[in-house]
Protein backbone atom coordinates (compact mmCIF):
# COMPACT_ATOMS: atom_id res chain seq x y z
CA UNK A 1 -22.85 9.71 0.97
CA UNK A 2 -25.16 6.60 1.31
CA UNK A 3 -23.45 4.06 3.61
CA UNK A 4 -24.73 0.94 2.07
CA UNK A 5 -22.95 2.49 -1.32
CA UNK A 6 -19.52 3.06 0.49
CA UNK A 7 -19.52 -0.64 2.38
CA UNK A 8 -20.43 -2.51 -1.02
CA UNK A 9 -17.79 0.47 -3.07
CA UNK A 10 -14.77 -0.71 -0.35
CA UNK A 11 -15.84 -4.16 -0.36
CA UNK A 12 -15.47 -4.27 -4.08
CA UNK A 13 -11.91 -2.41 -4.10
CA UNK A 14 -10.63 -4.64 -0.91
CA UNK A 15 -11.20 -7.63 -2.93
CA UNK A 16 -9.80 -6.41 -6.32
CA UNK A 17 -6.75 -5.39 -4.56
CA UNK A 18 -6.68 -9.36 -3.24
CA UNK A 19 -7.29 -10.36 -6.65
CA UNK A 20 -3.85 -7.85 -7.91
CA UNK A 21 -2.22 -9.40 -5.21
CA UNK A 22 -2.67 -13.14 -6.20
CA UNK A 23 -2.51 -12.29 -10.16
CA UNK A 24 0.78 -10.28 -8.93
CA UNK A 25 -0.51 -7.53 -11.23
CA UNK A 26 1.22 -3.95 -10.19
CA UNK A 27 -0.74 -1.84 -11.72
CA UNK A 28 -3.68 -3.38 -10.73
CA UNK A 29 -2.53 -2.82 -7.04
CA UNK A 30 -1.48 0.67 -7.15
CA UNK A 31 -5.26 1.72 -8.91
CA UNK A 32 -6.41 -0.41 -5.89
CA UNK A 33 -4.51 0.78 -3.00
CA UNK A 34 -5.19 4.87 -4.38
CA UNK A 35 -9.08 3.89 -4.07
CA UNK A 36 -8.84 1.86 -0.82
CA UNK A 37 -7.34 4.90 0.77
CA UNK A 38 -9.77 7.28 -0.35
CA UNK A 39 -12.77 4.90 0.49
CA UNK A 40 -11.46 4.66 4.32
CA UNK A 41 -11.27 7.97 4.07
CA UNK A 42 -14.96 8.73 2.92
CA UNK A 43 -15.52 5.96 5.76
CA UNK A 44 -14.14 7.88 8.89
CA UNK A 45 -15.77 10.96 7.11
CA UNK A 46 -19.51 9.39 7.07
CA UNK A 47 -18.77 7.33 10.46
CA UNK A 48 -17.42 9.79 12.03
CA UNK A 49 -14.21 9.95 14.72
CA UNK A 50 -16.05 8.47 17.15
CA UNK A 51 -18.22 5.48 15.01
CA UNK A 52 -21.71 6.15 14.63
CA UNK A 53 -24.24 4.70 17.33
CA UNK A 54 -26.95 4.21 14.53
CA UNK A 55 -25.86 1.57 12.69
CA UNK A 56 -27.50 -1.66 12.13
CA UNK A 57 -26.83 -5.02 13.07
CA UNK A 58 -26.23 -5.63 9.35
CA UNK A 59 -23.85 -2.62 8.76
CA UNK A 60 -22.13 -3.32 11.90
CA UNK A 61 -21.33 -7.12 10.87
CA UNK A 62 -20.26 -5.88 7.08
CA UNK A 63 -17.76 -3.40 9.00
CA UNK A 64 -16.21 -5.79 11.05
CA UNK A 65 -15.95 -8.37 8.06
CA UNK A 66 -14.67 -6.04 5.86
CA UNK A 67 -11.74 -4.79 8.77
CA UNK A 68 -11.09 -8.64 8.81
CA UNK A 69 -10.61 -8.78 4.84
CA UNK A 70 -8.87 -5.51 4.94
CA UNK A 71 -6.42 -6.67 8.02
CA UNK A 72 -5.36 -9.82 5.79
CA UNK A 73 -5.05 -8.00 2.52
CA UNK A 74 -3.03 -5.59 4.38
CA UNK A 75 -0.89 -8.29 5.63
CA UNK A 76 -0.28 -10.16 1.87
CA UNK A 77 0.93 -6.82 1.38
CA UNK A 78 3.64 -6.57 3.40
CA UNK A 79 4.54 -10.07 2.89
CA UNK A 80 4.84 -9.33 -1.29
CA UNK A 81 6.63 -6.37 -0.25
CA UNK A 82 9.46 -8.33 1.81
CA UNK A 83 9.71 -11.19 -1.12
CA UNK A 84 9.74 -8.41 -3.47
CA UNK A 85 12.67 -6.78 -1.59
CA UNK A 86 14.99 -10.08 -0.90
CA UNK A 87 14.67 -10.41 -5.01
CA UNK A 88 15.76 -7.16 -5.63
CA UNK A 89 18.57 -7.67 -3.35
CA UNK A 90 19.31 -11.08 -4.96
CA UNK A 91 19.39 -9.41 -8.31
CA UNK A 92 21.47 -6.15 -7.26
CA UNK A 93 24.94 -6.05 -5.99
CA UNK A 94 25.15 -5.07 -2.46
CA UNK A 95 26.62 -1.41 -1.86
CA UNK A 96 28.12 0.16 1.03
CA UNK A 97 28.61 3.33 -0.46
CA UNK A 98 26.87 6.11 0.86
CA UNK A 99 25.84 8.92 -1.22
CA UNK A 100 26.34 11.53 1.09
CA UNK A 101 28.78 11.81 3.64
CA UNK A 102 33.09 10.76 3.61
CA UNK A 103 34.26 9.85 0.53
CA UNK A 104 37.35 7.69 -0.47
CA UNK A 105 38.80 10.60 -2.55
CA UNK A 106 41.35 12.94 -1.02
CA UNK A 107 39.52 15.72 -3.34
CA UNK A 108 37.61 16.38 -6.16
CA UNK A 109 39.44 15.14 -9.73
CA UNK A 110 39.95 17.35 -12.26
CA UNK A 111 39.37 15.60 -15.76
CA UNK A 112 41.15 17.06 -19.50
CA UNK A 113 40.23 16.78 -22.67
CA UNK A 114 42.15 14.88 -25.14
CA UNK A 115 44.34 16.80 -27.18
C-alpha cells in the first residue's frame, strides 16, 4: 500500500472522528474509531515494527502531526467518555447489588399459581 494514500486515508478518518466528537454524533464515532484502528494497523504493517529509515522529511513531519492530532482526539475521547458516564449515573439509581455472589434470600422461592 502507497504511503502517501494511508497518511492522507488516516488523516481524513482522525479528523472525521474530531468532527463526531464535537457534533456528539455516535454513530459517526463508532464508523470512525472501526477505520482509525484498521488504518494504524495498515500503518505499523507498511512502517514496519521498527519505523522505516526511508522516509522523507515530508512523511516524517505528516507522522508526527498526525500522532499529535491523534493523541488529542484520543484524549476528547476519554473525556466524552467520563461526562458520558457521570450522566448515566445521574440518570440511573445507584445499585449495590451484585449479580453474582451472597444473596439476601435464605433460599430460592418457590412461586404458585392462582387457583
Amino acid at each position: 500500500m502507497d504511503l502517501e494514500l494511508l497518511l492522507t486515508g488516516t488523516e481524513d478518518t482522525v479528523q472525521a472522528a474530531a468532527d463526531a466528537l464535537l457534533a456528539a454524533d455516535a454513530q459517526a464515532l463508532e464508523r470512525s474509531s472501526t477505520l482509525l484502528r484498521s488504518a494504524a494497523a495498515a500503518l505499523v504493517q507498511v512502517l514496519g515494527p521498527a519505523g522505516n529509515p526511508a522516509l522523507t522529511p515530508e512523511q516524517l513531519q505528516r507522522l508526527r502531526a498526525l500522532n499529535t492530532r491523534l493523541l488529542q482526539v484520543r484524549d476528547q475521547l476519554a473525556r466524552v467518555a467520563a461526562l458520558a458516564n457521570s450522566q448515566a449515573a445521574s440518570v440511573l439509581p445507584p445499585t449495590d447489588k451484585a449479580t453474582y455472589g451472597a444473596s439476601a434470600g435464605a433460599g430460592a422461592r418457590i412461586y404458585r399459581a392462582l387457583g
